[in-house]
Protein backbone atom coordinates (compact mmCIF):
# COMPACT_ATOMS: atom_id res chain seq x y z
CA UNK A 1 6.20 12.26 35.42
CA UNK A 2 6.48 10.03 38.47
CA UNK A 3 6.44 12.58 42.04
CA UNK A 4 10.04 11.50 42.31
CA UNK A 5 11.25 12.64 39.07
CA UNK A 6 9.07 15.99 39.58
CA UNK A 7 6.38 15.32 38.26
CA UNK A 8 3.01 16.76 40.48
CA UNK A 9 -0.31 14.82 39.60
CA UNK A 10 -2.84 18.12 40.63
CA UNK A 11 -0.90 20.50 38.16
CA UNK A 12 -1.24 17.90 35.42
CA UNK A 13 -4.76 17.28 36.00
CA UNK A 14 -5.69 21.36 36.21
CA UNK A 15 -3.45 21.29 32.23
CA UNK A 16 -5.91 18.78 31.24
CA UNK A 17 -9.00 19.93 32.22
CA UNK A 18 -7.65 23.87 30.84
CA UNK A 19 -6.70 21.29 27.37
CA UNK A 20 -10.19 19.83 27.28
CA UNK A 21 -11.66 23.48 27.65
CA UNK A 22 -10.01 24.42 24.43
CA UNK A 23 -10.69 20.84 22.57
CA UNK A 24 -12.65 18.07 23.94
CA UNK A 25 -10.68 15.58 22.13
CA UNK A 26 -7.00 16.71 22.87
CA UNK A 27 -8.44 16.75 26.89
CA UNK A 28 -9.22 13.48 26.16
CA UNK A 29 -5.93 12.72 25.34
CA UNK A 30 -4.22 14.56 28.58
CA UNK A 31 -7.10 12.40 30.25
CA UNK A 32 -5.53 9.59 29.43
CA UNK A 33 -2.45 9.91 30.15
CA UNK A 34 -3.34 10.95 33.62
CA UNK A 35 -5.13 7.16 34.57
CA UNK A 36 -3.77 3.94 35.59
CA UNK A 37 -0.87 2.23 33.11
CA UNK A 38 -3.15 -0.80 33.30
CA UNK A 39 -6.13 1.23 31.60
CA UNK A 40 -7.34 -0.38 28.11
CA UNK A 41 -6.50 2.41 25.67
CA UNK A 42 -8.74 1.09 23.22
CA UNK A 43 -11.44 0.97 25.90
CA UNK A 44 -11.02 4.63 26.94
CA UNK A 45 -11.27 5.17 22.76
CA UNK A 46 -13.86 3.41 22.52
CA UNK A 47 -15.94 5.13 25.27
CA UNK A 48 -15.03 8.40 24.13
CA UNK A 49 -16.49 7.81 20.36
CA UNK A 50 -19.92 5.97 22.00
CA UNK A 51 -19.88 9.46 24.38
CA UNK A 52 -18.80 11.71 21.86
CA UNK A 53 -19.09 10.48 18.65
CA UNK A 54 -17.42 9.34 16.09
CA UNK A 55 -14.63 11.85 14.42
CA UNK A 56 -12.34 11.09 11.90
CA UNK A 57 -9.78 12.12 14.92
CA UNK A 58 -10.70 9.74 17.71
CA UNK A 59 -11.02 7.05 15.32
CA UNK A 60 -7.36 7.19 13.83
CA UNK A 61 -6.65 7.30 17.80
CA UNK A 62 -8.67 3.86 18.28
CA UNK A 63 -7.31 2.45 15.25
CA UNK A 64 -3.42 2.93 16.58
CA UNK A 65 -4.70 2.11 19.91
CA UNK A 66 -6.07 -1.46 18.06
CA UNK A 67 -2.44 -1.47 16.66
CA UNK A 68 -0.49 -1.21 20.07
CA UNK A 69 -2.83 -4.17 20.99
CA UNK A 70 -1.79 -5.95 18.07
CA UNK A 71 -5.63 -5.87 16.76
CA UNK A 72 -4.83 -5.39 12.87
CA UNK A 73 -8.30 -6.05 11.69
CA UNK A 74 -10.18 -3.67 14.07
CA UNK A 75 -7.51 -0.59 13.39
CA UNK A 76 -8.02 -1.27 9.64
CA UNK A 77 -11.79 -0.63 10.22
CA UNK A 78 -11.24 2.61 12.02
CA UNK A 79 -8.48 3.90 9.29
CA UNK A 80 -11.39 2.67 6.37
CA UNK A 81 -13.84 5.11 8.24
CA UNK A 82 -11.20 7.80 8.26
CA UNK A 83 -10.38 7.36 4.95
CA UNK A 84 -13.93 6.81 3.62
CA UNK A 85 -14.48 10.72 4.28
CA UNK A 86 -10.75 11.54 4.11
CA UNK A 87 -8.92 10.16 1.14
CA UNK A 88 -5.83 12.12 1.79
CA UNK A 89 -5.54 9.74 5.18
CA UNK A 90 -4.14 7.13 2.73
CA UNK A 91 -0.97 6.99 4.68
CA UNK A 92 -3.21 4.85 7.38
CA UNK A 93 -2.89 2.18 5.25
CA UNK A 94 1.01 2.03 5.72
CA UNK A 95 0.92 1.57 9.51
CA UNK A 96 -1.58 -1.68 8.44
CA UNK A 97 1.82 -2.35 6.86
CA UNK A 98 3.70 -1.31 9.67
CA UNK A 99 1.58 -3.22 12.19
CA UNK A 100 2.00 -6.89 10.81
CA UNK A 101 6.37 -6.24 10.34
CA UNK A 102 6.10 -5.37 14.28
CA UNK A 103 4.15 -8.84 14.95
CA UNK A 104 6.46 -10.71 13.53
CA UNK A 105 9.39 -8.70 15.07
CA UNK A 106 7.71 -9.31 18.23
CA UNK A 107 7.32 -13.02 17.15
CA UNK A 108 3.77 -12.84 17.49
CA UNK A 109 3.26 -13.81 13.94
CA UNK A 110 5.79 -16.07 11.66
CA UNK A 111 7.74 -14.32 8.79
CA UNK A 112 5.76 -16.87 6.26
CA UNK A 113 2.61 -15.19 7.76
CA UNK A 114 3.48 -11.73 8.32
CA UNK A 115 5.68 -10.60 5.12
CA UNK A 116 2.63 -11.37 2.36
CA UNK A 117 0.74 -9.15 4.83
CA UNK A 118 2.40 -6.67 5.28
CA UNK A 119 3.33 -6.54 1.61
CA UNK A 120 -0.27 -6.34 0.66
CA UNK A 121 -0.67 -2.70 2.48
CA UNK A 122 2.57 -1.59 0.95
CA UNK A 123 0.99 -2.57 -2.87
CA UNK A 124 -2.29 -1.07 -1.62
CA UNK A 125 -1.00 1.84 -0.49
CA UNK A 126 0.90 2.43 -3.67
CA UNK A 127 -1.64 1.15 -6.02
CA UNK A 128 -3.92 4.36 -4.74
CA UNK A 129 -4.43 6.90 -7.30
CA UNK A 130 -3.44 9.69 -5.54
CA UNK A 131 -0.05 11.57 -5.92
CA UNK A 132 2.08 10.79 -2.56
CA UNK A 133 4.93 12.40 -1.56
CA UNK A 134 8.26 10.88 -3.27
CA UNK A 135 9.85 10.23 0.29
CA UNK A 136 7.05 8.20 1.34
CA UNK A 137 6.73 6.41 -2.23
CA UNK A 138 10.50 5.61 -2.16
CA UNK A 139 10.40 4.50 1.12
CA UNK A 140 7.72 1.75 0.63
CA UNK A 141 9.95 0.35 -2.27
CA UNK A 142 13.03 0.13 0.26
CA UNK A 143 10.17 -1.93 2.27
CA UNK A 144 9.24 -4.19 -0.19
CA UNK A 145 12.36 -4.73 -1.73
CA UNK A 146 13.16 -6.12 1.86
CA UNK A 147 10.59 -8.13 2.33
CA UNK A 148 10.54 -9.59 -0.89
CA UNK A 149 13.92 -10.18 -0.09
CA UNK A 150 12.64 -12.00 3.28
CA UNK A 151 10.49 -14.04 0.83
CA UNK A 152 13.21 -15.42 -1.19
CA UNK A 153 12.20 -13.55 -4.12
CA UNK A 154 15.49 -11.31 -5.24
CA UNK A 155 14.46 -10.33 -8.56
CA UNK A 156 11.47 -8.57 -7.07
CA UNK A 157 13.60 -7.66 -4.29
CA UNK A 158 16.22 -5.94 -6.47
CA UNK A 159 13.14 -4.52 -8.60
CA UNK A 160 12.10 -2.62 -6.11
CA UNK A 161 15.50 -1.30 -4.77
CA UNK A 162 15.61 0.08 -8.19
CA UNK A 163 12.46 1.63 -8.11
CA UNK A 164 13.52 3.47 -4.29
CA UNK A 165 16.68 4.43 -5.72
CA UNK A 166 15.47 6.37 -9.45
CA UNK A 167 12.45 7.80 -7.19
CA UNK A 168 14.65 9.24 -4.58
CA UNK A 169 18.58 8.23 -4.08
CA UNK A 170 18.43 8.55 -0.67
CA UNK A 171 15.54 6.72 0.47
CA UNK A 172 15.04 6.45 4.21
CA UNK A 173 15.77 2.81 5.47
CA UNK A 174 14.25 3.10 8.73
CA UNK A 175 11.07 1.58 10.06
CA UNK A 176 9.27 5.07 10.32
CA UNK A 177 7.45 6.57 7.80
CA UNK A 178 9.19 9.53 6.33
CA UNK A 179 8.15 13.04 7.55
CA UNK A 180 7.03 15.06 4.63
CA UNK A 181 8.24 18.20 5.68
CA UNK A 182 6.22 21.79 4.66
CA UNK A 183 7.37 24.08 1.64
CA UNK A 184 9.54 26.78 3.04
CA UNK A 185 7.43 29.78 4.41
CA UNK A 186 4.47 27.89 4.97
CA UNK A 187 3.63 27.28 8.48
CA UNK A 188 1.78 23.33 9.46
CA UNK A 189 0.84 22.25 12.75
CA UNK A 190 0.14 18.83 13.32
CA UNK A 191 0.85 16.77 16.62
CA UNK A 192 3.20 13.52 16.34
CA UNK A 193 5.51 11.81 19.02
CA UNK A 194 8.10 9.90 18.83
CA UNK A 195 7.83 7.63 21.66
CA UNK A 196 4.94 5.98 20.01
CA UNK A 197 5.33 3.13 17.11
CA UNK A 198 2.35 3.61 15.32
């Protein structure tokens, strides 16, 4: 936080060094936030994995960092990596999706250009042989059936509605993938924020 709004720049930098004694990598992360807003975030990735090496970790960081920067074929590198040695990281693949619907939202890429993209992740992420969680599989049918519907095609558009709707009724509409949430009684810890798109 700004000094203004409270905020005190020595306390934050004693949390992340403390952070970085318990894990290198989530110091990293407080380090970050602690430097200039003009810092390259894939830059300060990018130095960490040539310091550090590479973990499946920092390069899922890089590879949303590429995304922020709008640098789809470099963050699809990093999530291949990750998912090389991590198939259950399929769910990269989706913000590949996610990445080209928020060019073209930001009219950095055409709808002619970006849809057939994006779509291609969506199939790809579907096509895997895996089993995925039924919110996340309905979801990416809401997707497509909007994008095909984008494209003009609403036969595949309404196929696909169909396909949300018997998977799960309810499908989320929004933009976010779905949370899968844990079994009741089991405890999961994993770190997420939602002031970040990707």
């Amino acid at each position: 936080l700004p000094e203004e709004m409270g905020g005190n720049k020595e306390n934050a930098r004693h949390w992340a060094q403390e952070i970085e004694s318990i894990d290198k990598l989530y110091g990293a992360r407080a380090g970050f936030i602690l430097l200039q807003e003009d810092t390259s975030e894939v830059g300060y990735w990018k130095s960490y994995i040539s310091e550090k090496g590479e973990s499946n970790e920092a390069l899922e960081i890089l590879g949303r960092a590429y995304l922020m920067s709008g640098d789809i074929a470099n963050a699809e590198k990093c999530f291949l990596k990750v998912i090389d040695t991590d198939p259950s990281k399929q769910d990269l693949i989706l913000h590949l999706a996610r990445g080209h619907i928020m060019r073209m939202w930001q009219g950095k890429a055409s709808e002619k250009e970006a849809m057939p993209l994006a779509k291609e992740y969506f199939l790809k992420y579907l096509s895997v042989n895996r089993e995925k969680p039924v919110c996340v599989e309905a979801w990416c049918y809401g997707i497509l059936s909007r994008l095909e519907k984008g494209l003009g095609n609403t036969e595949k558009s309404d196929e696909y509605l169909e396909k949300a709707k018997s998977l799960k009724p309810g499908f989320s509409r929004a933009f976010a993938i779905p949370e899968v949430e844990a079994p009741p009684n089991e405890t999961s810890y994993s770190f997420s924020s939602y002031f970040r798109p990707f």
